[in-house]
C-alpha atoms as a PDB file:
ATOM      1  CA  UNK A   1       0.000   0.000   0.000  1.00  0.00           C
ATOM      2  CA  UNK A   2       1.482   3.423  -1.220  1.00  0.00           C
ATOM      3  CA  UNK A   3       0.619   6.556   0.309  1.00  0.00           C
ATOM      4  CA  UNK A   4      -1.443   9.519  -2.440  1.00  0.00           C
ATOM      5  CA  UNK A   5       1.089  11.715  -3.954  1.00  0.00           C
ATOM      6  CA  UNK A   6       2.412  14.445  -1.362  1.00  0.00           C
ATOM      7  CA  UNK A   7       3.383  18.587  -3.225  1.00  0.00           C
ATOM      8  CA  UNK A   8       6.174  19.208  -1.320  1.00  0.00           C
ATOM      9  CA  UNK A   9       5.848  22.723  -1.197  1.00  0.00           C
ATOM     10  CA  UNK A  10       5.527  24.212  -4.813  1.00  0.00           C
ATOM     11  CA  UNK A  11       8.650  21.713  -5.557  1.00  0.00           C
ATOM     12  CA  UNK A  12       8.451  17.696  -6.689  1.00  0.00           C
ATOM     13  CA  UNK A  13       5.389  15.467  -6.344  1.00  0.00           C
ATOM     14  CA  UNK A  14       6.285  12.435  -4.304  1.00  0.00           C
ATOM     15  CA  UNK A  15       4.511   9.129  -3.455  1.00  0.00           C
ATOM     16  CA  UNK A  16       6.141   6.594  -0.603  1.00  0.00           C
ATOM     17  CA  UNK A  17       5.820   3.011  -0.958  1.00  0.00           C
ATOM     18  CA  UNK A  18       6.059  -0.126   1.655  1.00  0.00           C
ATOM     19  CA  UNK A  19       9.337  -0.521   2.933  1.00  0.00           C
ATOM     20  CA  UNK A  20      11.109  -3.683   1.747  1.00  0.00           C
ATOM     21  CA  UNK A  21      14.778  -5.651   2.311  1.00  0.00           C
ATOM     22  CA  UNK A  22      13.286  -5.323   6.490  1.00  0.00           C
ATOM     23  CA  UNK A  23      15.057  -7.741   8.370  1.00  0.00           C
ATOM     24  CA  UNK A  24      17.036  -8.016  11.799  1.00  0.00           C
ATOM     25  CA  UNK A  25      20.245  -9.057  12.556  1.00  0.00           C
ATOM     26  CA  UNK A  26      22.931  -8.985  15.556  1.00  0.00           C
ATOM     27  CA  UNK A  27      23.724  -5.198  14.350  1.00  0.00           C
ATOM     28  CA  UNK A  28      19.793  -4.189  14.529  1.00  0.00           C
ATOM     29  CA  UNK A  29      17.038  -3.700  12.357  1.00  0.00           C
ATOM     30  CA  UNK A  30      17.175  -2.830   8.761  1.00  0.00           C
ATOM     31  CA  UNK A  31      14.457  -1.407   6.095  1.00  0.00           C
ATOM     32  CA  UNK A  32      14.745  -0.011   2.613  1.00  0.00           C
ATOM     33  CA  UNK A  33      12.785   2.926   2.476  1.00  0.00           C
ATOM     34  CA  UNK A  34      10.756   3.404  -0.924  1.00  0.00           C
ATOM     35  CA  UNK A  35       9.319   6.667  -2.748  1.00  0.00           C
ATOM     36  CA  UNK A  36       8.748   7.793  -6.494  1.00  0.00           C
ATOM     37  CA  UNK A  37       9.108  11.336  -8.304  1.00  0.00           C
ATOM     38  CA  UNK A  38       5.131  11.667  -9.796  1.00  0.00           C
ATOM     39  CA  UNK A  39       5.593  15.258 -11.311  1.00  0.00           C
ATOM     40  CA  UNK A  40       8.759  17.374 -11.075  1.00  0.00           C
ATOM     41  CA  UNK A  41       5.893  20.127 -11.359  1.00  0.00           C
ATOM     42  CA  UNK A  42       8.382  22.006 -14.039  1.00  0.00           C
ATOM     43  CA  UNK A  43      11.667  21.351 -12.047  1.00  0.00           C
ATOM     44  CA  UNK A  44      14.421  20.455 -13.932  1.00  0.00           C
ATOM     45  CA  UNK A  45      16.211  18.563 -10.713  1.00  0.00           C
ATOM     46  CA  UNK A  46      15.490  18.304  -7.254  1.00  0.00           C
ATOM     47  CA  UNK A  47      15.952  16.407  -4.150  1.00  0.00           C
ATOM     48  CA  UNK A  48      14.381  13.908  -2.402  1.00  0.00           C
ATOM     49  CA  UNK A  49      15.296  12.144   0.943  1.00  0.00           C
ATOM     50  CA  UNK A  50      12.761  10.503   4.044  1.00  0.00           C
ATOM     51  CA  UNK A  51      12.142  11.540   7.235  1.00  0.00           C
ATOM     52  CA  UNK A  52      10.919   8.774   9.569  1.00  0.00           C
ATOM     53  CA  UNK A  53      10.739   8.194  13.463  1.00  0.00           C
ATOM     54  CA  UNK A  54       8.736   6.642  15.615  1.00  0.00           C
ATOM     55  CA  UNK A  55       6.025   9.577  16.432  1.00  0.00           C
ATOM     56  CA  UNK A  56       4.840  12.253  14.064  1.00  0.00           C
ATOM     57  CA  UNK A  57       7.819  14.362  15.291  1.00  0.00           C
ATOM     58  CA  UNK A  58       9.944  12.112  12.844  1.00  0.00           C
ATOM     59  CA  UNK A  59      13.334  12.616  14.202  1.00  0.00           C
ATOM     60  CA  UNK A  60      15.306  11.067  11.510  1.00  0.00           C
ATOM     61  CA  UNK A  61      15.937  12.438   7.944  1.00  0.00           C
ATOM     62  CA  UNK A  62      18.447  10.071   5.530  1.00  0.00           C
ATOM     63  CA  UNK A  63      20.782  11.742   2.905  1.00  0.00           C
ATOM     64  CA  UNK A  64      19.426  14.069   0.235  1.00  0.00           C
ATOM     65  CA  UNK A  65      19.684  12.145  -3.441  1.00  0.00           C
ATOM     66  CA  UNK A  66      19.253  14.587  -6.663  1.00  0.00           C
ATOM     67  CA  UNK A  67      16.770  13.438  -9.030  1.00  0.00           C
ATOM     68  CA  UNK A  68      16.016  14.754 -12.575  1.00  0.00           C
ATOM     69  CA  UNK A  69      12.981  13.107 -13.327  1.00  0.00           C
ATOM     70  CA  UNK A  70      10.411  10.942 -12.117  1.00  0.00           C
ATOM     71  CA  UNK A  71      10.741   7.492 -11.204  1.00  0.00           C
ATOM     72  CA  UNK A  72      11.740   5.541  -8.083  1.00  0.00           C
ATOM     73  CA  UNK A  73      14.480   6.605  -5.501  1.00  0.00           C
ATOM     74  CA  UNK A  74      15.116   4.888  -1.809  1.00  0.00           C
ATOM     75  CA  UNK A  75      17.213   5.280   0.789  1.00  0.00           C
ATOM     76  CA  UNK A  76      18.362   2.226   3.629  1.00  0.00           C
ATOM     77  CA  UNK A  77      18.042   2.837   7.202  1.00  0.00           C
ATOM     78  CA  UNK A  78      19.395   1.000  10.059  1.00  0.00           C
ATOM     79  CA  UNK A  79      18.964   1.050  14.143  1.00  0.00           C
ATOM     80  CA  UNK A  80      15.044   1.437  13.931  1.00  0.00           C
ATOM     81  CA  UNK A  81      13.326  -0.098  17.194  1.00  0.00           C
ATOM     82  CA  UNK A  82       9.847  -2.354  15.911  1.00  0.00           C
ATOM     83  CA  UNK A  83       9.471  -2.420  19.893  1.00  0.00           C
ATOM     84  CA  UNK A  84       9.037   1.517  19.811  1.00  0.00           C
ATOM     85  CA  UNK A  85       6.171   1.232  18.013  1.00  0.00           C
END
């Protein structure tokens, strides 16, 4: 289940997808975070990156990618708690 596209801003449409690659191991838990570029709403490049946490407060943002046109991006995350949840 994706979420409906997001405007971020008057910049890039964005959608976020289920997160995939989760697993857990001896160093923590592990996730692939998953998003696509739906309109670069006349941007010729832009940047995309997720923000996730545990509350609506978020808390942790992973590294900016630049993107030049739509299609998929993702970003992996490690150290996230399932018990925190």
């Amino acid at each position: 289940m994706s979420n409906p596209d997001l405007d971020v801003g008057m910049g890039l449409r964005v959608a976020t997808a289920l997160a995939t690659n989760v697993y857990m191991d001896g160093a923590g838990t592990h996730a692939t975070l998953n998003g696509s570029v739906t309109n670069m709403n006349g941007f010729a490049s832009g940047q995309t990156w997720f923000e996730w946490g545990y509350d609506t407060s978020y808390g942790t943002v992973t590294a900016a990618q630049a993107v030049s046109g739509t299609g998929a991006f993702s970003a992996a995350i490690t150290g996230y708690d399932p018990s925190k949840t």
